[in-house]
C-alpha atoms as a PDB file:
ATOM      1  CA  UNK A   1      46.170  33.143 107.864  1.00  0.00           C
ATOM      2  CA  UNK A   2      42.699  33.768 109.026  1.00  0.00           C
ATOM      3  CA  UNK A   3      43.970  35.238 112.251  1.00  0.00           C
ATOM      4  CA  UNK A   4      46.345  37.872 110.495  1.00  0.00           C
ATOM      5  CA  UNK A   5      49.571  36.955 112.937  1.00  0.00           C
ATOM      6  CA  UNK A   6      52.360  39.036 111.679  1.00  0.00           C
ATOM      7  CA  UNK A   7      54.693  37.158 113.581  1.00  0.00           C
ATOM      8  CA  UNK A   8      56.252  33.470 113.569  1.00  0.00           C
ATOM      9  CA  UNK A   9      57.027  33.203 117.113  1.00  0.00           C
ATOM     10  CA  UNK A  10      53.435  33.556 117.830  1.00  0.00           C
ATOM     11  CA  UNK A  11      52.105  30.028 115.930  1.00  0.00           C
ATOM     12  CA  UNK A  12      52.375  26.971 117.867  1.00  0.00           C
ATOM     13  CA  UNK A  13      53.902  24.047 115.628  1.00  0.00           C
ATOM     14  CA  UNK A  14      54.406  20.358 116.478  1.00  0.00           C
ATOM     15  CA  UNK A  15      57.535  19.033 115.794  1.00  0.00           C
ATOM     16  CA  UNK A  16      57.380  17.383 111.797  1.00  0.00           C
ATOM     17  CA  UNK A  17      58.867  14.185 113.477  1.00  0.00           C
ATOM     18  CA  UNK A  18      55.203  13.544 115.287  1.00  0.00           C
ATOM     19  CA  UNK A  19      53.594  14.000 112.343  1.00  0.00           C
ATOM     20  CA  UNK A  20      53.225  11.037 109.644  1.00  0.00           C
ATOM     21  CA  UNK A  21      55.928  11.790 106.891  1.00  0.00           C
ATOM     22  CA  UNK A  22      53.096  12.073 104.435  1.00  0.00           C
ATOM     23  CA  UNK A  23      51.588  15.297 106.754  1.00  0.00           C
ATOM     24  CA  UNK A  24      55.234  16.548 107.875  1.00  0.00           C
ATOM     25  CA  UNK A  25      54.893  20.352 107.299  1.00  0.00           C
ATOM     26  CA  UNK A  26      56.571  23.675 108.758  1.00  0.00           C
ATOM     27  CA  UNK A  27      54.806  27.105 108.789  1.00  0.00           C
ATOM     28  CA  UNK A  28      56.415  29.934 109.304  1.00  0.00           C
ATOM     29  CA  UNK A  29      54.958  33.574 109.116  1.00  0.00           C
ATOM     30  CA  UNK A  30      57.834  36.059 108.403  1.00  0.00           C
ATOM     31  CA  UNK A  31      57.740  39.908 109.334  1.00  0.00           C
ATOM     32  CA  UNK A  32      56.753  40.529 105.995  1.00  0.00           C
ATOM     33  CA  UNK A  33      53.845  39.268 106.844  1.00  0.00           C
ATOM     34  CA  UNK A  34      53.787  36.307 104.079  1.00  0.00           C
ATOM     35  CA  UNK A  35      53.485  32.652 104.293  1.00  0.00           C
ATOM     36  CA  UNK A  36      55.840  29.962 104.086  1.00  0.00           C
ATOM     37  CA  UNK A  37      54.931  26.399 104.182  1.00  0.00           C
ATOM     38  CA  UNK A  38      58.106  23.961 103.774  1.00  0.00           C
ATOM     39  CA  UNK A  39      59.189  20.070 104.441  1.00  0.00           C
ATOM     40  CA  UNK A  40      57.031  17.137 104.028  1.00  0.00           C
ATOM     41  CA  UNK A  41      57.027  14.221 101.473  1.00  0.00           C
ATOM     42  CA  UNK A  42      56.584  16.211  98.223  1.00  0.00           C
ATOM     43  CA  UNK A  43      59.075  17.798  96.200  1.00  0.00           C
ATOM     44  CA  UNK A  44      58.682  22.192  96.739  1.00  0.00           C
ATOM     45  CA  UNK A  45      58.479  24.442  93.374  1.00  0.00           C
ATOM     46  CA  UNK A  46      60.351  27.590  93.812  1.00  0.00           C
ATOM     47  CA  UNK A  47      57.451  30.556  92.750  1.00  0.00           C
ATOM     48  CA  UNK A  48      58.880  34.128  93.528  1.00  0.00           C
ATOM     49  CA  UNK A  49      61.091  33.690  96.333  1.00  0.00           C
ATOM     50  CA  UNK A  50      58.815  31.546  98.202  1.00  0.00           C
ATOM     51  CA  UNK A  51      58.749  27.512  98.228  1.00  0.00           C
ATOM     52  CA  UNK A  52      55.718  26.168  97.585  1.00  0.00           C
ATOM     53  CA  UNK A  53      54.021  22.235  96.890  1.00  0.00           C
ATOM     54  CA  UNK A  54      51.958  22.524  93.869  1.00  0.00           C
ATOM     55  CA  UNK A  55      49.368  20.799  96.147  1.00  0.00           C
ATOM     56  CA  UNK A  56      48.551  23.787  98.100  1.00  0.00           C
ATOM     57  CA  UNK A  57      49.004  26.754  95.556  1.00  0.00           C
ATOM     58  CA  UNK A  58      46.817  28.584  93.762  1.00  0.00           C
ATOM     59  CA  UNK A  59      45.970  28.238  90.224  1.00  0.00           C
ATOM     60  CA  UNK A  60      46.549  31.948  89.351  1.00  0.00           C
ATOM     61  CA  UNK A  61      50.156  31.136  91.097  1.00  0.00           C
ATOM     62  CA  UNK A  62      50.989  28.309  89.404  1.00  0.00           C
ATOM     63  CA  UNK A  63      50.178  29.369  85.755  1.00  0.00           C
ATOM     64  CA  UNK A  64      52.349  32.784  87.104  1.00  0.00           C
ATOM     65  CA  UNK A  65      49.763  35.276  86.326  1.00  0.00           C
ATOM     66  CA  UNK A  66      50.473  36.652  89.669  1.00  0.00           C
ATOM     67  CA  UNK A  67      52.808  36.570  92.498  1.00  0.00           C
ATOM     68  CA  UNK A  68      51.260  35.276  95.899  1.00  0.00           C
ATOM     69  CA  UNK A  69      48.457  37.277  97.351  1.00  0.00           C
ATOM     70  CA  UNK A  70      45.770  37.146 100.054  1.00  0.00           C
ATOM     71  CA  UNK A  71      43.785  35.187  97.523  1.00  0.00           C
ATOM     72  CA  UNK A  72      46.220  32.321  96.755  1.00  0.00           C
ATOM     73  CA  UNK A  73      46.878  31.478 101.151  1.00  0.00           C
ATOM     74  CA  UNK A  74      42.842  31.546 101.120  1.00  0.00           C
ATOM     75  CA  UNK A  75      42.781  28.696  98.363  1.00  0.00           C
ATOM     76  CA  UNK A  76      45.756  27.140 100.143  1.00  0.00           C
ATOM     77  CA  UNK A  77      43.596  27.449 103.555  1.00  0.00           C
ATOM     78  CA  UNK A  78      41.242  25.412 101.881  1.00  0.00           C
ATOM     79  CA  UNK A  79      42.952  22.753 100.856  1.00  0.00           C
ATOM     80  CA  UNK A  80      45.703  22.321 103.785  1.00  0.00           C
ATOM     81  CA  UNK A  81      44.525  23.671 107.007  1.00  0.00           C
ATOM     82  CA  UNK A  82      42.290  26.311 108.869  1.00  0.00           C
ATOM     83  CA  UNK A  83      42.874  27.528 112.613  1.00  0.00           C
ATOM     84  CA  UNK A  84      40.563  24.803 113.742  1.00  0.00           C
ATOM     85  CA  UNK A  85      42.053  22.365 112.338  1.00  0.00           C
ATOM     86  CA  UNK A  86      38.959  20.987 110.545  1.00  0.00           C
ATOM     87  CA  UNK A  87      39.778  20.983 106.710  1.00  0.00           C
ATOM     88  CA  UNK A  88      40.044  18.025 104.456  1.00  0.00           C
ATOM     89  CA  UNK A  89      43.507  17.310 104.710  1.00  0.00           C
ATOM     90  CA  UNK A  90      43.309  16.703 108.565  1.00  0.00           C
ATOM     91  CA  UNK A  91      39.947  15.327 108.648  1.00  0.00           C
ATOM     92  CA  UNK A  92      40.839  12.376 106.190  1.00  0.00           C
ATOM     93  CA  UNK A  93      44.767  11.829 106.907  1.00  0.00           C
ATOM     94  CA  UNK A  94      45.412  12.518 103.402  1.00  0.00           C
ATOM     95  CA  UNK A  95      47.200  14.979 101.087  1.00  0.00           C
ATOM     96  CA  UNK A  96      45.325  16.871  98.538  1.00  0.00           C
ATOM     97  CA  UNK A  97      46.258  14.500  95.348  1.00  0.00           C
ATOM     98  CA  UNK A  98      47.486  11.942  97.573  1.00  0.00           C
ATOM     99  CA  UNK A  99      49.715   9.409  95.223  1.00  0.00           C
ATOM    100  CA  UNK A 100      50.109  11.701  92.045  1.00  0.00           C
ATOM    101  CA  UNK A 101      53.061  13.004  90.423  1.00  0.00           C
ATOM    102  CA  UNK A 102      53.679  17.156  90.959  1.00  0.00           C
ATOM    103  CA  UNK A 103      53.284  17.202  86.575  1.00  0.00           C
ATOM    104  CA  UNK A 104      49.982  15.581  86.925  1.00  0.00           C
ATOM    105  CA  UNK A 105      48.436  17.365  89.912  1.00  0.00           C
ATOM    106  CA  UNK A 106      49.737  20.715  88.087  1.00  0.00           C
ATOM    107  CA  UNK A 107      47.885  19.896  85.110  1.00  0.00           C
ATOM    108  CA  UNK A 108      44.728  19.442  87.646  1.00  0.00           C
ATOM    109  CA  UNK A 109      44.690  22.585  89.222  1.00  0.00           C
ATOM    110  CA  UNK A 110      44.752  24.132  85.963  1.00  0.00           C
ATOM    111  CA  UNK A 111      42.356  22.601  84.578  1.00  0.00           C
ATOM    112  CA  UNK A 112      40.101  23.277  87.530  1.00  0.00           C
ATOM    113  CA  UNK A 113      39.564  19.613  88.770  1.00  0.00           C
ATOM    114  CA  UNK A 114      39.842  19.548  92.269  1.00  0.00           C
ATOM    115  CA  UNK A 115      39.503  16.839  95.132  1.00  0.00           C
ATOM    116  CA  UNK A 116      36.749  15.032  96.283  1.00  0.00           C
ATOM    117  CA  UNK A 117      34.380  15.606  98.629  1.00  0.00           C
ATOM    118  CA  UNK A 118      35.576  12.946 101.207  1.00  0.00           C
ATOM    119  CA  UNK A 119      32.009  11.718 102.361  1.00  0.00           C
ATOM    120  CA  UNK A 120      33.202   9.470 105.619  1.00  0.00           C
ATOM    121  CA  UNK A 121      34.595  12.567 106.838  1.00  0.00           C
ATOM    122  CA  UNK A 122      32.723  15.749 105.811  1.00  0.00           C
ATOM    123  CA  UNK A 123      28.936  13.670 105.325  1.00  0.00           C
ATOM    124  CA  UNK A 124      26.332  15.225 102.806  1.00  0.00           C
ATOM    125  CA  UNK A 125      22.999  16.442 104.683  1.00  0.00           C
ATOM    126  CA  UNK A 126      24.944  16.964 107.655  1.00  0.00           C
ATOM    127  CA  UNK A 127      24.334  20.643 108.053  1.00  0.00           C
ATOM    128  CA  UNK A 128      27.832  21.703 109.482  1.00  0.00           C
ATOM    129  CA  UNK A 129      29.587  19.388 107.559  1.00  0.00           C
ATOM    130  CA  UNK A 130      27.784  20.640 104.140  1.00  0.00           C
ATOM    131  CA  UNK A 131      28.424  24.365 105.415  1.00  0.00           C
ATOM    132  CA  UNK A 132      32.319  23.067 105.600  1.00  0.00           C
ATOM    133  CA  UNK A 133      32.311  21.623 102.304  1.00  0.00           C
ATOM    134  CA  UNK A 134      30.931  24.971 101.104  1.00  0.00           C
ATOM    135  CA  UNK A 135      33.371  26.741 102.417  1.00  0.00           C
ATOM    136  CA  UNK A 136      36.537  24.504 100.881  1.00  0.00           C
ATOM    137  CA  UNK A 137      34.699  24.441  98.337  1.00  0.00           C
ATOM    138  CA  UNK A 138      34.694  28.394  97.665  1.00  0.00           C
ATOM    139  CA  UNK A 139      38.107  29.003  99.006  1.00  0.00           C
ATOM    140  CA  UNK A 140      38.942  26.797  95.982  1.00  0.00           C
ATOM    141  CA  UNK A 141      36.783  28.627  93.468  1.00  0.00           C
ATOM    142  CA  UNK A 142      39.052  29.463  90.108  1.00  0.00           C
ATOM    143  CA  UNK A 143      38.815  32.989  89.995  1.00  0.00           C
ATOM    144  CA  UNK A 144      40.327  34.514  92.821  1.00  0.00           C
ATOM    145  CA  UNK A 145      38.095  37.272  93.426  1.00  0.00           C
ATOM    146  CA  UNK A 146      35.326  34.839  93.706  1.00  0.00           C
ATOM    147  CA  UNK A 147      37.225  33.143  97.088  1.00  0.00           C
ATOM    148  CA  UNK A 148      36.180  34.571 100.212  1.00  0.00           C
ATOM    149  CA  UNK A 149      38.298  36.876 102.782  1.00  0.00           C
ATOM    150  CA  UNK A 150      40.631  35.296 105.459  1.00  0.00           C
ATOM    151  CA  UNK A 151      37.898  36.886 107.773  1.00  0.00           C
ATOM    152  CA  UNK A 152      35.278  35.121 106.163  1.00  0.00           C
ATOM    153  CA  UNK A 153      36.637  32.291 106.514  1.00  0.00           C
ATOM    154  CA  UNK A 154      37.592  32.374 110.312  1.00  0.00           C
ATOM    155  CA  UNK A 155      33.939  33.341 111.145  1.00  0.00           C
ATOM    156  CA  UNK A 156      32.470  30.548 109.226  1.00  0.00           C
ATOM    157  CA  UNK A 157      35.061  27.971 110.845  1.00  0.00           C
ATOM    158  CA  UNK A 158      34.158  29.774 114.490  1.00  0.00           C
ATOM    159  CA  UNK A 159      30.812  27.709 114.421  1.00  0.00           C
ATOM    160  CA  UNK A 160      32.246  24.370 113.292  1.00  0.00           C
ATOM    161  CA  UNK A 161      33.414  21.587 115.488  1.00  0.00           C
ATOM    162  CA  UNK A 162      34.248  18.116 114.452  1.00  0.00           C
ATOM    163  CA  UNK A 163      31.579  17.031 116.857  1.00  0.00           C
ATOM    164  CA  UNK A 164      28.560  18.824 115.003  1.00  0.00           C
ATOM    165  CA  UNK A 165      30.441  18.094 111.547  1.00  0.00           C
ATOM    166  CA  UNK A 166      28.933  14.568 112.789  1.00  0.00           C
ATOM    167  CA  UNK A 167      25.470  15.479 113.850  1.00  0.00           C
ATOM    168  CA  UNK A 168      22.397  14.007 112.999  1.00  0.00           C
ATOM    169  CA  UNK A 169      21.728  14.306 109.546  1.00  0.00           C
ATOM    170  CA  UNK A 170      18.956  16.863 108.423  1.00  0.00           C
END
């Protein structure tokens, strides 16, 4: 997403079999230049033409005030996974609303209450790791205008690494 590959040959994948069943996902980028994500444990929504897991989708998307946009694969971004590899779902092992039913985590997102901040993994006063949060954080923000570009995003994650996510704290 934040790299703007118009192409699915060009996206390395791991096999969903050495992945946890939990974190078993496919991504696939078609020539149309939208995103797919399919497979893993949850049950997929169909949302204009695309299969989606309420988990990752948008609120805008789910209450079908719009169709997918730009906007809606940033809020995904933030909750499932950035080019680093540094967001909260790979961070803590866990799926956004880990253990609840698709009804309930539905009603969440639209109603605005979102996951978390998972301190063992993404530390308060930990400068890099509160400039992460930040970022989720806004890629998750309600209004879609108010998330930040793909670009943004990608130049923000360019100066995080798990190993200063860990630093000393400030």
């Amino acid at each position: 997403v934040t790299q703007g590959i118009p192409k699915w040959e060009q996206i390395e994948l791991a096999p969903a079999s050495q992945s946890p069943p939990q974190r078993a996902w496919h991504v696939m980028v078609a020539y149309r230049e939208k995103l797919y994500v399919f497979g893993g444990k949850d049950r997929k929504s169909r949302y204009n033409d695309t299969c989606v897991s309420m988990r990752w989708t948008a609120p805008e998307i789910l209450s079908e005030e719009t169709k997918t946009t730009q906007a809606g694969d940033v809020y995904a971004l933030g909750m499932h996974e950035s080019n680093r590899s540094i967001d909260q779902e790979v961070l803590t092992g866990i799926i956004p609303y880990d253990g609840m039913k698709e009804p309930i985590i539905m009603s969440r997102i639209l109603a605005g209450k979102l996951p978390g901040r998972p301190e063992t993994h993404i530390p308060s006063g930990i400068e890099y790791a509160d400039r992460l949060w930040s970022l989720i954080t806004s890629c998750w923000a309600f209004d879609p205008e108010k998330r930040p570009k793909a670009l943004e995003v990608k130049n923000v994650m360019d100066g995080i690494t798990p190993k200063n996510l860990l630093a000393n704290r400030n």
